[in-house]
C-alpha atoms as a PDB file:
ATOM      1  CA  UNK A   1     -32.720   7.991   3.818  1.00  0.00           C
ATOM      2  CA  UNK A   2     -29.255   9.541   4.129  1.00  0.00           C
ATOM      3  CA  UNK A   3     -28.603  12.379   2.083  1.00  0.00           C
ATOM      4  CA  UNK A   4     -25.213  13.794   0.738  1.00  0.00           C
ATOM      5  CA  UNK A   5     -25.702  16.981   2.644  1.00  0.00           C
ATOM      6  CA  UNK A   6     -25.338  14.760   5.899  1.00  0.00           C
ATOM      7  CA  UNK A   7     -21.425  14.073   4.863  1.00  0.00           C
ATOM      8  CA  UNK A   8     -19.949  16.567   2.600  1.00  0.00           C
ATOM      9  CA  UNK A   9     -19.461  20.127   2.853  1.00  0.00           C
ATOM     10  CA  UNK A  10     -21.055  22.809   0.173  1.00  0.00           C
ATOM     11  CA  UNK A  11     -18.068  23.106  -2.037  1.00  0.00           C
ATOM     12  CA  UNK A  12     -17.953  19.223  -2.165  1.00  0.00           C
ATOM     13  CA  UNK A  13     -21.542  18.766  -3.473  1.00  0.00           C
ATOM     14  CA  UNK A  14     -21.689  21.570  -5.658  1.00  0.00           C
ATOM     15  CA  UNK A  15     -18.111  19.444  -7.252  1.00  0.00           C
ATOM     16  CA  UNK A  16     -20.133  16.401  -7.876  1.00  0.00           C
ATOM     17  CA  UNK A  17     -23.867  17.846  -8.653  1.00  0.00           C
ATOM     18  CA  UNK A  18     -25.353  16.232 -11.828  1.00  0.00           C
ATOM     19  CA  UNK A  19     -23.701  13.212 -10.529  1.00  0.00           C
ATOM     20  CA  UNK A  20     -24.113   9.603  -9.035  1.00  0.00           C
ATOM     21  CA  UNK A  21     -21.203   9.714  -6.806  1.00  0.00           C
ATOM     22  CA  UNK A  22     -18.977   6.499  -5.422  1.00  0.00           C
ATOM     23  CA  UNK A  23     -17.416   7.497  -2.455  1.00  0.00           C
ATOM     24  CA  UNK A  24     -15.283   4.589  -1.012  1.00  0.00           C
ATOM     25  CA  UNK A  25     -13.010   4.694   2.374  1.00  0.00           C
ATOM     26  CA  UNK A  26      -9.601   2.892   1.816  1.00  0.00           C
ATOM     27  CA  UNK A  27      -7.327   2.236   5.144  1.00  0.00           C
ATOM     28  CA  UNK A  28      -4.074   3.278   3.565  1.00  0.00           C
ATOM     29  CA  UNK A  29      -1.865   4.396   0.355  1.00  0.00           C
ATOM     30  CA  UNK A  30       0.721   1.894  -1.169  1.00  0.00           C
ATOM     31  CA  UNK A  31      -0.969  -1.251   0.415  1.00  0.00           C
ATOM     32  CA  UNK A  32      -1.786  -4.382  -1.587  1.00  0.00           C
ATOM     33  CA  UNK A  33      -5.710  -4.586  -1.074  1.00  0.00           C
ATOM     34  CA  UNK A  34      -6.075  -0.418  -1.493  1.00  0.00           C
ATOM     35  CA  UNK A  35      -3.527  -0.049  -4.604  1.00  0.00           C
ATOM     36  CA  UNK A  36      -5.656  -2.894  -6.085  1.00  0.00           C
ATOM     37  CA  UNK A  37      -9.077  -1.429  -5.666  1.00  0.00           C
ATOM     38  CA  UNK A  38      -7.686   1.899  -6.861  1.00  0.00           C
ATOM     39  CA  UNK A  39      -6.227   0.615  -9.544  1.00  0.00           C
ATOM     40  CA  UNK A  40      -9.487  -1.166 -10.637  1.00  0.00           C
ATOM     41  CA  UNK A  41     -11.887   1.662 -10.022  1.00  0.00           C
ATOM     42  CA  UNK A  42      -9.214   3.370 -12.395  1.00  0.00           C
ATOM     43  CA  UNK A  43      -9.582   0.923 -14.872  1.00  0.00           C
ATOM     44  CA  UNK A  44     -13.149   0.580 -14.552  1.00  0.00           C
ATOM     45  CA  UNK A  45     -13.576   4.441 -15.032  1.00  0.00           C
ATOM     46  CA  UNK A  46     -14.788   5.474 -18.649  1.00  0.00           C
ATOM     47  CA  UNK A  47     -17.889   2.861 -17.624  1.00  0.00           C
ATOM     48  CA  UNK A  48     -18.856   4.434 -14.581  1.00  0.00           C
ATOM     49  CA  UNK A  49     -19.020   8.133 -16.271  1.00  0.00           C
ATOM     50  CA  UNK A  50     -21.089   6.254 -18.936  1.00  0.00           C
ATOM     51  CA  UNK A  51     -23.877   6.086 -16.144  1.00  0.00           C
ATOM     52  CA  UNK A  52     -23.175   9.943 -14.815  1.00  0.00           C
ATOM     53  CA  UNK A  53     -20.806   8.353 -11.724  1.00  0.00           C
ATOM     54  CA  UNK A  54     -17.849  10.160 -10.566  1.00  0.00           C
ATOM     55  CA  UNK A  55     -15.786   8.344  -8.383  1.00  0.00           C
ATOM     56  CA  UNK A  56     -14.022   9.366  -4.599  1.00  0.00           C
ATOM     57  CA  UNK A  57     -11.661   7.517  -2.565  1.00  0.00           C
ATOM     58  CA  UNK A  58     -11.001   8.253   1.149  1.00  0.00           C
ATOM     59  CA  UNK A  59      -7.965   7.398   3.703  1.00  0.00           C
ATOM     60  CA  UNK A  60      -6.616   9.322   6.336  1.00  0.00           C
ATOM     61  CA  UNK A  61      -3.394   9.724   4.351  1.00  0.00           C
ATOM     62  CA  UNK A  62      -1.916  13.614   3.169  1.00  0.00           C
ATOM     63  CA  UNK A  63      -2.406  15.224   0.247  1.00  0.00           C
ATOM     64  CA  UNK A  64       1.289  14.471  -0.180  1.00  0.00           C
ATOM     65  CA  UNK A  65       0.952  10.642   0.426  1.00  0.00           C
ATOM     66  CA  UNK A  66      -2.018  10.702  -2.057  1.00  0.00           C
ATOM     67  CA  UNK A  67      -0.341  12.849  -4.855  1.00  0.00           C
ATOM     68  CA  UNK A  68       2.633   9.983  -4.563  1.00  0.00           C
ATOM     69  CA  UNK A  69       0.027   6.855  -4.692  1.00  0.00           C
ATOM     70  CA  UNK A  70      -1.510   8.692  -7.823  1.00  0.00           C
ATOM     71  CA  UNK A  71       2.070   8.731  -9.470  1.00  0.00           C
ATOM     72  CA  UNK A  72       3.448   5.532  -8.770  1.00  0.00           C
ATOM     73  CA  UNK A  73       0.007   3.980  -9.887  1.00  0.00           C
ATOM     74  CA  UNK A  74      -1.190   6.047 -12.923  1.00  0.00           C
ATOM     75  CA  UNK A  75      -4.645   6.716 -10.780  1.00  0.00           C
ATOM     76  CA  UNK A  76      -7.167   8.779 -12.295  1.00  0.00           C
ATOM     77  CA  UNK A  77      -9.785   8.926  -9.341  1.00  0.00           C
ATOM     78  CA  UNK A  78      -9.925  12.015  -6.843  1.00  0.00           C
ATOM     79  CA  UNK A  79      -8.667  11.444  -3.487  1.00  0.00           C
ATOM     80  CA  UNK A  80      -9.567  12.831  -0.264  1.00  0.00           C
ATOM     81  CA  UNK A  81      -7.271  13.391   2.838  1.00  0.00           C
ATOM     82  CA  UNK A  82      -9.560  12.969   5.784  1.00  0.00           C
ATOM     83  CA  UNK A  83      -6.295  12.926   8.708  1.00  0.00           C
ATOM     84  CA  UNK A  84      -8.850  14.562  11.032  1.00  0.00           C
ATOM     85  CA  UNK A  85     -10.873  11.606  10.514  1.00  0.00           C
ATOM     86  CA  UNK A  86     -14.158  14.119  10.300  1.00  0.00           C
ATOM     87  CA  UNK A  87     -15.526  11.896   7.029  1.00  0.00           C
ATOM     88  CA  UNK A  88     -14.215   9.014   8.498  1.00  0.00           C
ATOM     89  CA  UNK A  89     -17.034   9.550  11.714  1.00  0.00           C
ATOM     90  CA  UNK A  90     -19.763  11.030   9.768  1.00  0.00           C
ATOM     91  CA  UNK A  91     -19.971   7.654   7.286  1.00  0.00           C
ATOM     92  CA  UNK A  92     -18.785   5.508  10.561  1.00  0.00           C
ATOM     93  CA  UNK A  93     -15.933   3.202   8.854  1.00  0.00           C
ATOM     94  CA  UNK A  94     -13.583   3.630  11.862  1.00  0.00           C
ATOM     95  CA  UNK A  95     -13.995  -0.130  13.558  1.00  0.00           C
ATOM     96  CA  UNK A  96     -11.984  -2.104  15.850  1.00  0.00           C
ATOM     97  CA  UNK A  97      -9.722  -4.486  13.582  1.00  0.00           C
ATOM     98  CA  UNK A  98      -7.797  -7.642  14.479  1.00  0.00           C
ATOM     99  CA  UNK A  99      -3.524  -6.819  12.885  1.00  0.00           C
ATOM    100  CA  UNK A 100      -0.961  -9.418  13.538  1.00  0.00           C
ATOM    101  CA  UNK A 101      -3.457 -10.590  16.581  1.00  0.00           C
ATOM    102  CA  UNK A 102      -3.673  -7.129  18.378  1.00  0.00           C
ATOM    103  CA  UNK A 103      -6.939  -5.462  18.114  1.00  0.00           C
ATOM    104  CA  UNK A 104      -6.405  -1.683  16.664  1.00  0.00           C
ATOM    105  CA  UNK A 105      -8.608   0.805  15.347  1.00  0.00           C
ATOM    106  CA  UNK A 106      -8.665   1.318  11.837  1.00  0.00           C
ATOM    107  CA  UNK A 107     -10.591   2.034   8.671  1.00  0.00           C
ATOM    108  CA  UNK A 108     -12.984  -0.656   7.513  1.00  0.00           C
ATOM    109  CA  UNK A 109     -13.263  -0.767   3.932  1.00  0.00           C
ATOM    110  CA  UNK A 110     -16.577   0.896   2.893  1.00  0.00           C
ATOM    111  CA  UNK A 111     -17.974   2.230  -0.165  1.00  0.00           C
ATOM    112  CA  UNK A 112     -21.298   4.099  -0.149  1.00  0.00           C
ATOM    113  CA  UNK A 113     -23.384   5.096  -4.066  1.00  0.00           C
ATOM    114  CA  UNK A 114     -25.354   8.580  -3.747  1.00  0.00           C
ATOM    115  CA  UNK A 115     -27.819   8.980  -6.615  1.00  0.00           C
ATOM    116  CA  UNK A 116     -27.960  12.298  -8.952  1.00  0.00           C
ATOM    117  CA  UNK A 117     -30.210  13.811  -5.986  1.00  0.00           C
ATOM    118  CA  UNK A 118     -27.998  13.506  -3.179  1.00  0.00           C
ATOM    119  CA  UNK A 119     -29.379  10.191  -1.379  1.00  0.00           C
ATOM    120  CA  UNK A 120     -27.394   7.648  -0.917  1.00  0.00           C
ATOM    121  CA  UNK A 121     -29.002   4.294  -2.196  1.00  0.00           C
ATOM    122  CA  UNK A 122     -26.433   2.210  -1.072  1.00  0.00           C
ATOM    123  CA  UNK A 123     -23.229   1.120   1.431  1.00  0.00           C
ATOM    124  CA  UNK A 124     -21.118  -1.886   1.283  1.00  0.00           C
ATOM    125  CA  UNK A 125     -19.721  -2.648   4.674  1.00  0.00           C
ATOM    126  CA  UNK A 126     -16.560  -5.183   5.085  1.00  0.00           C
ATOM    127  CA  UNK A 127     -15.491  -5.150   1.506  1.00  0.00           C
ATOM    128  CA  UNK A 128     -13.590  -7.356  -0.012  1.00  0.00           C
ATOM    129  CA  UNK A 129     -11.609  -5.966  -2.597  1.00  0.00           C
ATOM    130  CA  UNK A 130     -11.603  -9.242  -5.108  1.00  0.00           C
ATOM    131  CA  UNK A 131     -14.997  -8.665  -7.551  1.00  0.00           C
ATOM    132  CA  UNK A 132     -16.020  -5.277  -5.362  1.00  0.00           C
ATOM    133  CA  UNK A 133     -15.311  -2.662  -8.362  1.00  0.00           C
ATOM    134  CA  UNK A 134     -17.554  -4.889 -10.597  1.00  0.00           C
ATOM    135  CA  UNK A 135     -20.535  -5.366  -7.744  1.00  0.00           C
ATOM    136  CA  UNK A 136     -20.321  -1.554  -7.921  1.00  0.00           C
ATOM    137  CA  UNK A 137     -20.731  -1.130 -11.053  1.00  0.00           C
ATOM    138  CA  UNK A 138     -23.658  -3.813 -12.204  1.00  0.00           C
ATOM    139  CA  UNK A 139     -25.457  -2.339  -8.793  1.00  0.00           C
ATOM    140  CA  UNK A 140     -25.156   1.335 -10.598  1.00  0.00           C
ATOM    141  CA  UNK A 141     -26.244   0.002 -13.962  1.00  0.00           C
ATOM    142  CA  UNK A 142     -29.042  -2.213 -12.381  1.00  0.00           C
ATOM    143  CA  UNK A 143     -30.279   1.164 -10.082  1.00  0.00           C
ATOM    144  CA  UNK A 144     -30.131   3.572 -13.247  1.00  0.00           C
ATOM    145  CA  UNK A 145     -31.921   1.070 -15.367  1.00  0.00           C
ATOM    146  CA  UNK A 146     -35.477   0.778 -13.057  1.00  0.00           C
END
């Protein structure tokens, strides 16, 4: 089983510790499918820190880009700027994508649950934004209550 110290650096860890963390990869700021599932995770919030869950999103957008998309959206999630794309290779979400029938490169939507002790317990692959926030969430609440 993956654990947390795998990905994240020290300072990241000791952030989150005490906490089931939702760390989801998101191709880019300002687009339709990744404003939505920000937005949602936003809205969705107060119920995930009912269950101890902090929540992370991660594109390979700036810090600038991200402050913006947190504006214009009234976010309240932390986002990550992963431009090096180190995050990005360690969780493996970089896939070859079919856009406007050329095949590119580019983030697939991924969002992967670590429990309170650093394992992570589950990954969604492919998501689909539509429903995803709310899979996330009964998954957490059906995990924490076994």
């Amino acid at each position: 089983m993956s654990n947390i110290k795998d990905y994240f650096s020290e300072e990241f860890i000791n952030k989150y510790k005490g906490y089931n963390l939702v760390v989801y990869f998101y191709p880019r700021d300002n687009t339709p499918g990744c404003t939505t599932e920000a937005i949602d995770f936003t809205e969705r919030k107060e119920d995930f820190e009912k269950l101890n869950t902090k929540i992370v999103g991660i594109s390979k957008d700036s810090e600038k880009s991200h402050e913006n998309f947190t504006k214009k959206h009234n976010l309240n999630l932390d986002l990550i700027s992963d431009k090096e794309k180190v995050l990005h290779d360690k969780f493996d979400v970089i896939k070859l994508k079919k856009m406007y029938g050329k095949e590119v490169m580019g983030t697939e939507r991924s969002t992967f649950i670590f429990n309170v002790d650093g394992e992570l317990v589950k990954e969604y692959r492919k998501v689909r934004v539509k429903g995803h926030v709310e899979d996330v969430y009964n998954f957490l609440k059906e995990y924490l209550n076994d």
